[in-house]
C-alpha atoms as a PDB file:
ATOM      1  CA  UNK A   1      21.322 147.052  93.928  1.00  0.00           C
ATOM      2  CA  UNK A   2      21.336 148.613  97.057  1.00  0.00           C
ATOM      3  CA  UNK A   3      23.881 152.167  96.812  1.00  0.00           C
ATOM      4  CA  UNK A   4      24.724 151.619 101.003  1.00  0.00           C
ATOM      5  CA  UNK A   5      26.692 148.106  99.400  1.00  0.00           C
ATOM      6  CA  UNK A   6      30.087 148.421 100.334  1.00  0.00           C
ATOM      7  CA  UNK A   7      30.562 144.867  98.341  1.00  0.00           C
ATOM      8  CA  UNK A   8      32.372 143.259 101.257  1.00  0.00           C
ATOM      9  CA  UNK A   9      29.948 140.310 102.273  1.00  0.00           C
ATOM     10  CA  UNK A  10      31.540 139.836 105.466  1.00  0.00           C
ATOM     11  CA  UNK A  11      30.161 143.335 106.823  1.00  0.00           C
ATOM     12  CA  UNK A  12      27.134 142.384 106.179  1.00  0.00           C
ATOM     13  CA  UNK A  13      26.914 138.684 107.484  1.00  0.00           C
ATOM     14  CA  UNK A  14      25.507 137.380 104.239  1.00  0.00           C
ATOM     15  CA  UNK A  15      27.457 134.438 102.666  1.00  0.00           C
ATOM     16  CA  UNK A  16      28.954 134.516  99.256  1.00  0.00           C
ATOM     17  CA  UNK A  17      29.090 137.705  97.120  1.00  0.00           C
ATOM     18  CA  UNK A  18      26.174 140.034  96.112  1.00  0.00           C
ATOM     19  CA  UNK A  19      26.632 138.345  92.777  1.00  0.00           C
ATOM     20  CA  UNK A  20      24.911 135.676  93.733  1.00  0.00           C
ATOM     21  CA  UNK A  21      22.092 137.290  95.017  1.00  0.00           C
ATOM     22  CA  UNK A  22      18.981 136.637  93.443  1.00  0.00           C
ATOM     23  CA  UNK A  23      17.255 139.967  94.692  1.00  0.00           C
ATOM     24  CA  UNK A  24      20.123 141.728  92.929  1.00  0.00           C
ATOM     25  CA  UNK A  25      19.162 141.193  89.493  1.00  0.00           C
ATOM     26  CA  UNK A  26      16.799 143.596  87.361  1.00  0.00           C
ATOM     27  CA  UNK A  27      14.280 142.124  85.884  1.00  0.00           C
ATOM     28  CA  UNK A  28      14.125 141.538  82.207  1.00  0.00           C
ATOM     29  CA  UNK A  29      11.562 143.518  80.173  1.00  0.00           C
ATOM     30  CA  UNK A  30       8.221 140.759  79.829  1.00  0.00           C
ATOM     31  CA  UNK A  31       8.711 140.694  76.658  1.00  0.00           C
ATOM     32  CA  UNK A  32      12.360 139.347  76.410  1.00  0.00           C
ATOM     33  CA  UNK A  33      13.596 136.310  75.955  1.00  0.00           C
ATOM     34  CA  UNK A  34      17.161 135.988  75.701  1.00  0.00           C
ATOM     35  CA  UNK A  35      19.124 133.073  76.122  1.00  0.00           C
ATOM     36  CA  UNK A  36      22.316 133.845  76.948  1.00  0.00           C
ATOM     37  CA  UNK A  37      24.578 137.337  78.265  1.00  0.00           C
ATOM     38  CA  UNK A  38      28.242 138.167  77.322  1.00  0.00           C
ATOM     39  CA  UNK A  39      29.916 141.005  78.412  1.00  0.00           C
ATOM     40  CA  UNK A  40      32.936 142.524  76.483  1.00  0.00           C
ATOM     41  CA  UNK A  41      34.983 144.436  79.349  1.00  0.00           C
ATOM     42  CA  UNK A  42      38.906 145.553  79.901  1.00  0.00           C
ATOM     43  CA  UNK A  43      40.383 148.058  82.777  1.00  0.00           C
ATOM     44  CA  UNK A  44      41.385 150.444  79.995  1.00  0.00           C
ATOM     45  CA  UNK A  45      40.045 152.900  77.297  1.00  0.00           C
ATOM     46  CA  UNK A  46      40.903 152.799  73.779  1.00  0.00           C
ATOM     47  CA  UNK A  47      41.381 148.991  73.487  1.00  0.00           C
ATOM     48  CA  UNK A  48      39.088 148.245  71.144  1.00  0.00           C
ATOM     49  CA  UNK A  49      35.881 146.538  73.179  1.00  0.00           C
ATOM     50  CA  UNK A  50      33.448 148.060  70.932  1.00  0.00           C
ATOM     51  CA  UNK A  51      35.076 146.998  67.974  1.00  0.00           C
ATOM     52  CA  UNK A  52      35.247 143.270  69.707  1.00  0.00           C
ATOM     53  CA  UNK A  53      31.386 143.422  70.774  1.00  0.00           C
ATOM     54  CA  UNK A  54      30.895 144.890  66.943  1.00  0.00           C
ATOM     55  CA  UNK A  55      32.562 141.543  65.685  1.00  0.00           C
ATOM     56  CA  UNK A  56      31.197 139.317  68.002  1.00  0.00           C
ATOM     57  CA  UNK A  57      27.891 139.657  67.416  1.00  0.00           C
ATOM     58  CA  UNK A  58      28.128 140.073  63.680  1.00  0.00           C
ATOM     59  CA  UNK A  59      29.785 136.313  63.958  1.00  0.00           C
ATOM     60  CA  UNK A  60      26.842 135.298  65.618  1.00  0.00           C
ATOM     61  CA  UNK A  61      24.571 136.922  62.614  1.00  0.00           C
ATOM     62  CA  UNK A  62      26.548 135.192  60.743  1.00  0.00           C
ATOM     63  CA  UNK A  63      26.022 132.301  62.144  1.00  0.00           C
ATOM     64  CA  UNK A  64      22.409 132.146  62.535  1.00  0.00           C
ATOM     65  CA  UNK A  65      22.262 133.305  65.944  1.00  0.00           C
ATOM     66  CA  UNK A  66      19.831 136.328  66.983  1.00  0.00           C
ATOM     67  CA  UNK A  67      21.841 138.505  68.365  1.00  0.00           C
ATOM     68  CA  UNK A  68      22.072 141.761  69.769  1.00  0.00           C
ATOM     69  CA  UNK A  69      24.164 144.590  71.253  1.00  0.00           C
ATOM     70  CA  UNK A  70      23.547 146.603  74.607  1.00  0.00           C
ATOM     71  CA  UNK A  71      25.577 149.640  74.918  1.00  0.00           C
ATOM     72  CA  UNK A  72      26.563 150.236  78.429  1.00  0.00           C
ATOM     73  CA  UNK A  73      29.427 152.714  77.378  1.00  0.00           C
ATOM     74  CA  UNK A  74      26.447 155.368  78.638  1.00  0.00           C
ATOM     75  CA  UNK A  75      29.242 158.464  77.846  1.00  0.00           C
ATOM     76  CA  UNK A  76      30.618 157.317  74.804  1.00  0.00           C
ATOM     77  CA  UNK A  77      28.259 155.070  73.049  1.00  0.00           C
ATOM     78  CA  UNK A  78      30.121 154.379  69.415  1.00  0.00           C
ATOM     79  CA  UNK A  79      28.077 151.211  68.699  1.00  0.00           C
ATOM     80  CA  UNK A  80      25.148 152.671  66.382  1.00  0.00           C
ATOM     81  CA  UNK A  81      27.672 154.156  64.335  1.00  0.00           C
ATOM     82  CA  UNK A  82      29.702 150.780  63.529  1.00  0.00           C
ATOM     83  CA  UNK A  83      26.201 149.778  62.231  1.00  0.00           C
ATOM     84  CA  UNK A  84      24.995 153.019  60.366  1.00  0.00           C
ATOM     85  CA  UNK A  85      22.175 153.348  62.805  1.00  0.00           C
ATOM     86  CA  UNK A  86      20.472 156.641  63.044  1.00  0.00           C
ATOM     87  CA  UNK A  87      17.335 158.690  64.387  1.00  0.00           C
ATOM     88  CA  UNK A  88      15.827 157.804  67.641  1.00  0.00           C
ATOM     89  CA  UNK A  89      14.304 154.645  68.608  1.00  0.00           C
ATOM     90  CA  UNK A  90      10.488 154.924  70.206  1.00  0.00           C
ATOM     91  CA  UNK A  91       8.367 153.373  72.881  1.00  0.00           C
ATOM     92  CA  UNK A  92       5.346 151.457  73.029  1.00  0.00           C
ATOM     93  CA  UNK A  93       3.325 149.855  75.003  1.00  0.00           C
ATOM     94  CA  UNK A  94       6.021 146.791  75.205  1.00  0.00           C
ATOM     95  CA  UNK A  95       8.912 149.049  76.216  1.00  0.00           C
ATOM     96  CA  UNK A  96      11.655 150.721  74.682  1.00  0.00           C
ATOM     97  CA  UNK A  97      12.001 149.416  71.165  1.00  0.00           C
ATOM     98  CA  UNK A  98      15.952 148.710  69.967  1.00  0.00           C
ATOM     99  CA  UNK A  99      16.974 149.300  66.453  1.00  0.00           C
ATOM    100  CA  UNK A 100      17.727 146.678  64.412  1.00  0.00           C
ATOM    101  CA  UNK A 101      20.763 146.675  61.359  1.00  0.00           C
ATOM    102  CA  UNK A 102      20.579 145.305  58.106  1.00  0.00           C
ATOM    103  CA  UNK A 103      21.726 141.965  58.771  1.00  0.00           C
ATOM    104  CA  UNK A 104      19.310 141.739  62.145  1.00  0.00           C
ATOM    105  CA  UNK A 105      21.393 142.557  64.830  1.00  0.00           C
ATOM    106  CA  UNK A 106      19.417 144.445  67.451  1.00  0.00           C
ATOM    107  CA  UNK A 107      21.208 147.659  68.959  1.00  0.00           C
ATOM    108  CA  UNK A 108      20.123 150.052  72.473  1.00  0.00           C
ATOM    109  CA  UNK A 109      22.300 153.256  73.330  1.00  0.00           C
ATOM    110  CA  UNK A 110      22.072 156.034  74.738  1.00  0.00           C
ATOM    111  CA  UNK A 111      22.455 157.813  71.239  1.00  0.00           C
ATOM    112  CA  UNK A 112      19.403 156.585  70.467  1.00  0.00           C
ATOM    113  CA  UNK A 113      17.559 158.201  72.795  1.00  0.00           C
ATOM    114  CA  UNK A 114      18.893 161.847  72.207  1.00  0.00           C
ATOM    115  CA  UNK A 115      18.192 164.248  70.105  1.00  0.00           C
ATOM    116  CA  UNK A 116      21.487 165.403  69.199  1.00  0.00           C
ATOM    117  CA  UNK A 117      24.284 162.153  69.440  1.00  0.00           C
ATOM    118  CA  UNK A 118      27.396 164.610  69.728  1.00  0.00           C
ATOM    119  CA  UNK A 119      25.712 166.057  73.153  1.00  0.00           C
ATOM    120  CA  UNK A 120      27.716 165.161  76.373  1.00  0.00           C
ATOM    121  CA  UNK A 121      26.056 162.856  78.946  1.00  0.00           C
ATOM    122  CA  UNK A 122      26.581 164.726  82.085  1.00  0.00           C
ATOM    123  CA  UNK A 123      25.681 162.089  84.668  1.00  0.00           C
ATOM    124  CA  UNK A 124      26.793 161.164  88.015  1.00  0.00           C
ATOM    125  CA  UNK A 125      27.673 157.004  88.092  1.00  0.00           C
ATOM    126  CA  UNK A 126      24.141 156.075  89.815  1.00  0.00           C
ATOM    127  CA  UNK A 127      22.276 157.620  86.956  1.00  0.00           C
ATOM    128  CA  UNK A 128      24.321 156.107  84.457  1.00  0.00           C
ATOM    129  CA  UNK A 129      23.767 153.006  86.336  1.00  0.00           C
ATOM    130  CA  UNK A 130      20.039 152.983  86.604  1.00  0.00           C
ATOM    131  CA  UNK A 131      20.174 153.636  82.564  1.00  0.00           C
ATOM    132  CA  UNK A 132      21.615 150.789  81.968  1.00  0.00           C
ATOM    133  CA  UNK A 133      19.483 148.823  84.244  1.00  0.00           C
ATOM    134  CA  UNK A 134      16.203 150.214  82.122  1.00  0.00           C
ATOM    135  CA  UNK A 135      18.847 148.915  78.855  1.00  0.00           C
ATOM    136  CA  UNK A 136      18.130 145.271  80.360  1.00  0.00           C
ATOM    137  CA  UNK A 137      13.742 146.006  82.251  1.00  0.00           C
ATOM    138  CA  UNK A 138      12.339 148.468  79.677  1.00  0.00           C
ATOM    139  CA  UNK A 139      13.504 147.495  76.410  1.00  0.00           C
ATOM    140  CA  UNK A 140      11.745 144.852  74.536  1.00  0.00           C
ATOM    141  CA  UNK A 141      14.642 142.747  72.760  1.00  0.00           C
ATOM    142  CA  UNK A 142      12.219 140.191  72.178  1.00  0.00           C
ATOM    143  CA  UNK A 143      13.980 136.620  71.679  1.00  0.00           C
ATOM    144  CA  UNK A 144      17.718 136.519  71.468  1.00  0.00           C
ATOM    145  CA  UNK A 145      20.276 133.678  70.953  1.00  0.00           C
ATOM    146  CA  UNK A 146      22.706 135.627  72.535  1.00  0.00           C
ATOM    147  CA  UNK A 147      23.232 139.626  74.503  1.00  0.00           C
ATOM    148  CA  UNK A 148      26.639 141.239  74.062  1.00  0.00           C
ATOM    149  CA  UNK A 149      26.917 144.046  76.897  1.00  0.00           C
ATOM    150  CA  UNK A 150      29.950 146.796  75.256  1.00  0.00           C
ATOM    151  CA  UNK A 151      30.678 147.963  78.741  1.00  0.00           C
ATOM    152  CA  UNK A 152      33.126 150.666  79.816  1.00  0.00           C
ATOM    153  CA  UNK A 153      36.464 151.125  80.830  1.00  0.00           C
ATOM    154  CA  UNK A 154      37.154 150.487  84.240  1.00  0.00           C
ATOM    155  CA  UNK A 155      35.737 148.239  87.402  1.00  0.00           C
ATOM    156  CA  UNK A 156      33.276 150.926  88.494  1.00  0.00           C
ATOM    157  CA  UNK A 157      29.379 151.611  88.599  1.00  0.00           C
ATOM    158  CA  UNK A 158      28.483 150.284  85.617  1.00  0.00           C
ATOM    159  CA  UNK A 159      30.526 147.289  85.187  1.00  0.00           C
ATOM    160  CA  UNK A 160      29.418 146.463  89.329  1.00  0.00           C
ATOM    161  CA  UNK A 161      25.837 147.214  88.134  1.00  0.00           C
ATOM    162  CA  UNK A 162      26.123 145.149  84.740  1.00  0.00           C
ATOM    163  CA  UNK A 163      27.394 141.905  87.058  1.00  0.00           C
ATOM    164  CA  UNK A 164      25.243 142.494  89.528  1.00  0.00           C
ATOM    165  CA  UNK A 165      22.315 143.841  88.079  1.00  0.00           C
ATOM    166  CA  UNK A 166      21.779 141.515  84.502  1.00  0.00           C
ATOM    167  CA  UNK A 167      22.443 137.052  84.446  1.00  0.00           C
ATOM    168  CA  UNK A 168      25.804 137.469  82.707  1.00  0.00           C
ATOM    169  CA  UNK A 169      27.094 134.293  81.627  1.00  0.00           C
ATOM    170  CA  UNK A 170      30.482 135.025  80.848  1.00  0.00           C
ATOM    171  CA  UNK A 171      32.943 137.392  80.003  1.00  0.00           C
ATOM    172  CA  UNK A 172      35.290 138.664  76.930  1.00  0.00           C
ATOM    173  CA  UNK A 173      38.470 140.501  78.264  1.00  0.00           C
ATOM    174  CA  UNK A 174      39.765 142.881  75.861  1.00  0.00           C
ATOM    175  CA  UNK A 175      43.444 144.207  75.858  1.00  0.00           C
ATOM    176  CA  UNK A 176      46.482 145.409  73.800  1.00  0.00           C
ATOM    177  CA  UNK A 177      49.893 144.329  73.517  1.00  0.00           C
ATOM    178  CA  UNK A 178      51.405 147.541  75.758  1.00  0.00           C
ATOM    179  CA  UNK A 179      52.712 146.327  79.061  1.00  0.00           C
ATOM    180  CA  UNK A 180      50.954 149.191  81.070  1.00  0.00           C
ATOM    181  CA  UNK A 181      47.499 147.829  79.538  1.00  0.00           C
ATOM    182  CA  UNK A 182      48.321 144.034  80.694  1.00  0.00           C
ATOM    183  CA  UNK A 183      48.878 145.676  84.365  1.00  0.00           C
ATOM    184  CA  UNK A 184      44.561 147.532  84.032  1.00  0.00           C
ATOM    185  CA  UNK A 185      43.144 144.608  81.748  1.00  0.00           C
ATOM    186  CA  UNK A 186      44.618 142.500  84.905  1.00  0.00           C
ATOM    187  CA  UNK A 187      41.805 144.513  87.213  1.00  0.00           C
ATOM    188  CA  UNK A 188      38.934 143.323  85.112  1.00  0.00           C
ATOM    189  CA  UNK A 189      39.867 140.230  84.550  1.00  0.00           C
ATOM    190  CA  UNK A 190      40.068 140.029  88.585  1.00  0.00           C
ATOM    191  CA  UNK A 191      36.703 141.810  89.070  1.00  0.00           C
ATOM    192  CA  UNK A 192      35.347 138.880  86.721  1.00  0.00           C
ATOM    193  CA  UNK A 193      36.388 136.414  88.860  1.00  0.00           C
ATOM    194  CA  UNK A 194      35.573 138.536  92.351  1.00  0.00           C
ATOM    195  CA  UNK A 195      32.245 138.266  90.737  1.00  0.00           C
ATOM    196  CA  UNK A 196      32.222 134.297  89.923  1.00  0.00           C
ATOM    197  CA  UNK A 197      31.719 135.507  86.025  1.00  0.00           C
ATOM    198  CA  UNK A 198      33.491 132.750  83.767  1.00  0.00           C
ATOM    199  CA  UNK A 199      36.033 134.712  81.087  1.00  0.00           C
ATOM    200  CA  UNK A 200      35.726 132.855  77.610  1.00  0.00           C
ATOM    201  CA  UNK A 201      38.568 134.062  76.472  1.00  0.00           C
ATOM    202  CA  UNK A 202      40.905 137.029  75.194  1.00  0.00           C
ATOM    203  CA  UNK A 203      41.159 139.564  72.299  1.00  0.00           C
ATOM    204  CA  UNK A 204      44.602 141.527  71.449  1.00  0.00           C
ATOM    205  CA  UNK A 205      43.960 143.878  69.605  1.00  0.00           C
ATOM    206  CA  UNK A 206      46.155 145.483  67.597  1.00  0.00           C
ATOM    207  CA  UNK A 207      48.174 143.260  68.234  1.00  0.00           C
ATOM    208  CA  UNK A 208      50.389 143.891  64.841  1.00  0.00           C
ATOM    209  CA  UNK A 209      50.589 145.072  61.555  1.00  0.00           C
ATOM    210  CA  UNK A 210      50.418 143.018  58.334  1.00  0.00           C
ATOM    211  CA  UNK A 211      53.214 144.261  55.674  1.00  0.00           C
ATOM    212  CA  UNK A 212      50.999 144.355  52.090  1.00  0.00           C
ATOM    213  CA  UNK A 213      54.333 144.412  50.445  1.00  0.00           C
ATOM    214  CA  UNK A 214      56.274 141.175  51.851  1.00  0.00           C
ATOM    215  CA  UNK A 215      53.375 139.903  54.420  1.00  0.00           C
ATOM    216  CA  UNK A 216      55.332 140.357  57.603  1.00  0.00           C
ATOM    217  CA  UNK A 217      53.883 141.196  60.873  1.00  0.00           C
ATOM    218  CA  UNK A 218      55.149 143.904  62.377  1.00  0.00           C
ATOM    219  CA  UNK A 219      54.718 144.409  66.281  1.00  0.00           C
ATOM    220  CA  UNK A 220      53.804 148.287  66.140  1.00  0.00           C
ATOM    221  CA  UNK A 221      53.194 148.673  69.357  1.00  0.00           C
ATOM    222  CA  UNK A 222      55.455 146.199  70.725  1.00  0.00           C
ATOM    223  CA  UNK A 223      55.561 142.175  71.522  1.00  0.00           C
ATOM    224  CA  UNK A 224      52.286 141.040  72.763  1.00  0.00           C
ATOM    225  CA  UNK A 225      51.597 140.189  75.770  1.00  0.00           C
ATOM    226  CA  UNK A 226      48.695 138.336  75.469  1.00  0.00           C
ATOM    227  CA  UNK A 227      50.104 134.788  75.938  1.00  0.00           C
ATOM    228  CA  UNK A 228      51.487 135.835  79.149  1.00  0.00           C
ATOM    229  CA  UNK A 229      48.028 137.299  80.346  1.00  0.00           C
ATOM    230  CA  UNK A 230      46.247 134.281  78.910  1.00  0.00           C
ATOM    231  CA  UNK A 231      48.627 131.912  80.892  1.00  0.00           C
ATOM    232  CA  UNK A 232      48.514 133.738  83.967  1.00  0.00           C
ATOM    233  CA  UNK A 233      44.802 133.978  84.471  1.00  0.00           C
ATOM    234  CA  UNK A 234      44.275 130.609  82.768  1.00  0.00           C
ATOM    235  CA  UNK A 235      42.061 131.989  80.246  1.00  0.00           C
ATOM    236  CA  UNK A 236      41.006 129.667  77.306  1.00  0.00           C
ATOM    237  CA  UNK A 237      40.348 131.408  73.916  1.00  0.00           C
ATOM    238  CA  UNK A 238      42.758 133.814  72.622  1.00  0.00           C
ATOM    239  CA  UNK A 239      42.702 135.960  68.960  1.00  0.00           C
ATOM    240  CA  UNK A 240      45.177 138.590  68.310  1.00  0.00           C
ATOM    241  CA  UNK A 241      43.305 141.430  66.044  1.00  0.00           C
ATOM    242  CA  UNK A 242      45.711 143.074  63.544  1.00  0.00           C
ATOM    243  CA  UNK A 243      46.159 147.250  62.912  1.00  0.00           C
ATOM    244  CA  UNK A 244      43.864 147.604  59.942  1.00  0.00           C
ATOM    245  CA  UNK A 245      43.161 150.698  58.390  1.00  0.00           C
ATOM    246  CA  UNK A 246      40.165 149.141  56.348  1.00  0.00           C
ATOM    247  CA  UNK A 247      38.412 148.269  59.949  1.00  0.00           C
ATOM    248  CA  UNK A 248      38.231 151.768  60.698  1.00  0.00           C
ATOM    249  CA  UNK A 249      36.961 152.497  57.326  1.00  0.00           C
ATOM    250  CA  UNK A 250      34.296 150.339  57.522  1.00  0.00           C
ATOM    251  CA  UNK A 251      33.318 151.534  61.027  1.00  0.00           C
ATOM    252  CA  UNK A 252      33.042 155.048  59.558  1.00  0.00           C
ATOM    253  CA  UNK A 253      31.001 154.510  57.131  1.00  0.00           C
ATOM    254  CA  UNK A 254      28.640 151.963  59.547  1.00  0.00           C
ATOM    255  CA  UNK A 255      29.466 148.870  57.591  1.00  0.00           C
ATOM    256  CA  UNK A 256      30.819 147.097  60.365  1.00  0.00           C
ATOM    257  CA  UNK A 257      28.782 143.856  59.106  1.00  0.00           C
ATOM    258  CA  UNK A 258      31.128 143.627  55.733  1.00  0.00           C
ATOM    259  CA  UNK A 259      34.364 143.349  57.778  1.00  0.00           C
ATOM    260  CA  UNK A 260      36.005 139.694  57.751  1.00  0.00           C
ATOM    261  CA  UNK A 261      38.777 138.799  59.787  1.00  0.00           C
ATOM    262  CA  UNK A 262      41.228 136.293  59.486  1.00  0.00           C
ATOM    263  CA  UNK A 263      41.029 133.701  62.666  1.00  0.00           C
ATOM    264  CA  UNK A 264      38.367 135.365  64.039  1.00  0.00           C
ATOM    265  CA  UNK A 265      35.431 133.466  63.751  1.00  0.00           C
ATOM    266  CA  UNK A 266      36.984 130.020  64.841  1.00  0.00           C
ATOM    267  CA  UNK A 267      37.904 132.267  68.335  1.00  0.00           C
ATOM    268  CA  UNK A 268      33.698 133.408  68.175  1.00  0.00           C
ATOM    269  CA  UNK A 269      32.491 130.107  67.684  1.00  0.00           C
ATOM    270  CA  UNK A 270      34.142 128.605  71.268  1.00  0.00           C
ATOM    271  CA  UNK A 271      32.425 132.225  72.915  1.00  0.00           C
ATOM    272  CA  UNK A 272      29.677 131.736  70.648  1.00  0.00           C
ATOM    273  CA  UNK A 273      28.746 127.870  71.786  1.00  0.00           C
ATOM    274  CA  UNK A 274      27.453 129.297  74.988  1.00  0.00           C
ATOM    275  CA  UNK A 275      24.178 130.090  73.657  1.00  0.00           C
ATOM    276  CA  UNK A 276      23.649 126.576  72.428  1.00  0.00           C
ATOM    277  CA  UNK A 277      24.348 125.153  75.925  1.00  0.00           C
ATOM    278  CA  UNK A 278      20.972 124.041  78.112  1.00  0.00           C
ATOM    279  CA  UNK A 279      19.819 126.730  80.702  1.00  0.00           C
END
């Protein structure tokens, strides 16, 4: 990707968007084969994308896909610790190797690659941008069913460089019922289509609160607003993710791959039945 872009084809007399430029797209490592690309994304912070990408690809598991997880959240990478993944990974003479979990989904991150995980990343955007680019060329994933990209808040250098940079196939927007949240998720689910990325669909999360006593759902953080979002942008799968406090218990402890969810995997298989579609 060239840094002097200014990602307004019409300056530079080339038709179409930079998207859609072959030249533009790293090249995957030689020994990768991987069928198919999501990425998870949403304008804001806190929303829950990891916890969506987490989910996602343990459906797929699940469901006898290979999948696997690249962590483009380069300055907060939370993904090997849904999974219980620690230690550094290596390299060979293939590439970067990823780690795998116990039920075989295969995980890169930054925290694998330092020595100490709490350490800040104190990178300016292009350097976080060429890391995730080496994510995609120097890590051997070998043969996937399906890629989940966790990217990171925002519509900046790495979600540009993750559109333009690796064959996504489609998107997962992530929000949460607040109305302020509806207003940033709006930006990515724009960027998505500035880019000509499909959006499979949208997660709420935490969307409400399940009463153990009496079984009511209680709107904790107000009445979602995902129907609305979903209606405006004309975007087909939706799942609203309850407050759980077992989720994050799970997470904590890296045993993200025992969590079920109610509704969940019917909304995974229509993202899901993207890897069994013909290239």
């Amino acid at each position: 990707m060239s840094e002097e872009c200014t990602h307004n084809c019409s300056t530079c007399g080339k038709k179409g968007t930079c998207s859609d430029k072959a030249g533009f797209l790293a090249p995957p490592n030689a020994n990768s084969k991987i069928k198919c690309v999501i990425a998870v994304a949403s304008g804001k912070g806190g929303v829950g994308k990891s916890f969506a990408t987490t989910m996602l690809a343990v459906e797929a598991m699940r469901k006898g896909l290979k999948a696997g997880i690249l962590d483009a959240d380069i300055t907060g990478p939370s993904i090997p610790k849904a999974f219980g993944l620690v230690g550094e990974t290596f390299q060979d003479e293939q590439g970067i190797a990823p780690q795998t979990t116990n039920g075989g989904i295969k995980v890169m991150s930054l925290n694998m690659l330092v020595e100490n995980p709490s350490d800040p990343v104190v990178w300016r955007g292009p350097v976080i941008a060429g890391a995730v680019k080496q994510f995609w060329s120097d890590v051997h994933w070998g043969e996937l069913d399906i890629l989940f990209v966790d990217m990171p808040p925002g519509t900046g250098d790495v979600p540009l460089t993750v559109f333009q940079s690796l064959p996504v196939d489609g998107v997962v927007i992530v929000s949460s019922p607040q109305k302020l949240v509806e207003m940033i998720v709006s930006k990515s689910v724009k960027m998505a289509s500035l880019m000509k990325k499909p959006i499979l669909g949208l997660v709420e999360n935490m969307s409400y609160l399940k009463c153990p006593d009496c079984g009511k759902k209680i709107e904790v953080f107000g009445p979602s607003q995902a129907a609305g979002l979903a209606e405006k942008f004309s975007i087909p799968a939706l799942v609203k993710l309850p407050v759980d406090s077992s989720f994050a218990s799970y997470i904590d402890s890296g045993k993200a791959e025992e969590i079920q969810i109610e509704n969940f995997p019917d909304f995974a298989e229509r993202v899901l039945a993207l890897a069994n579609k013909p290239k």
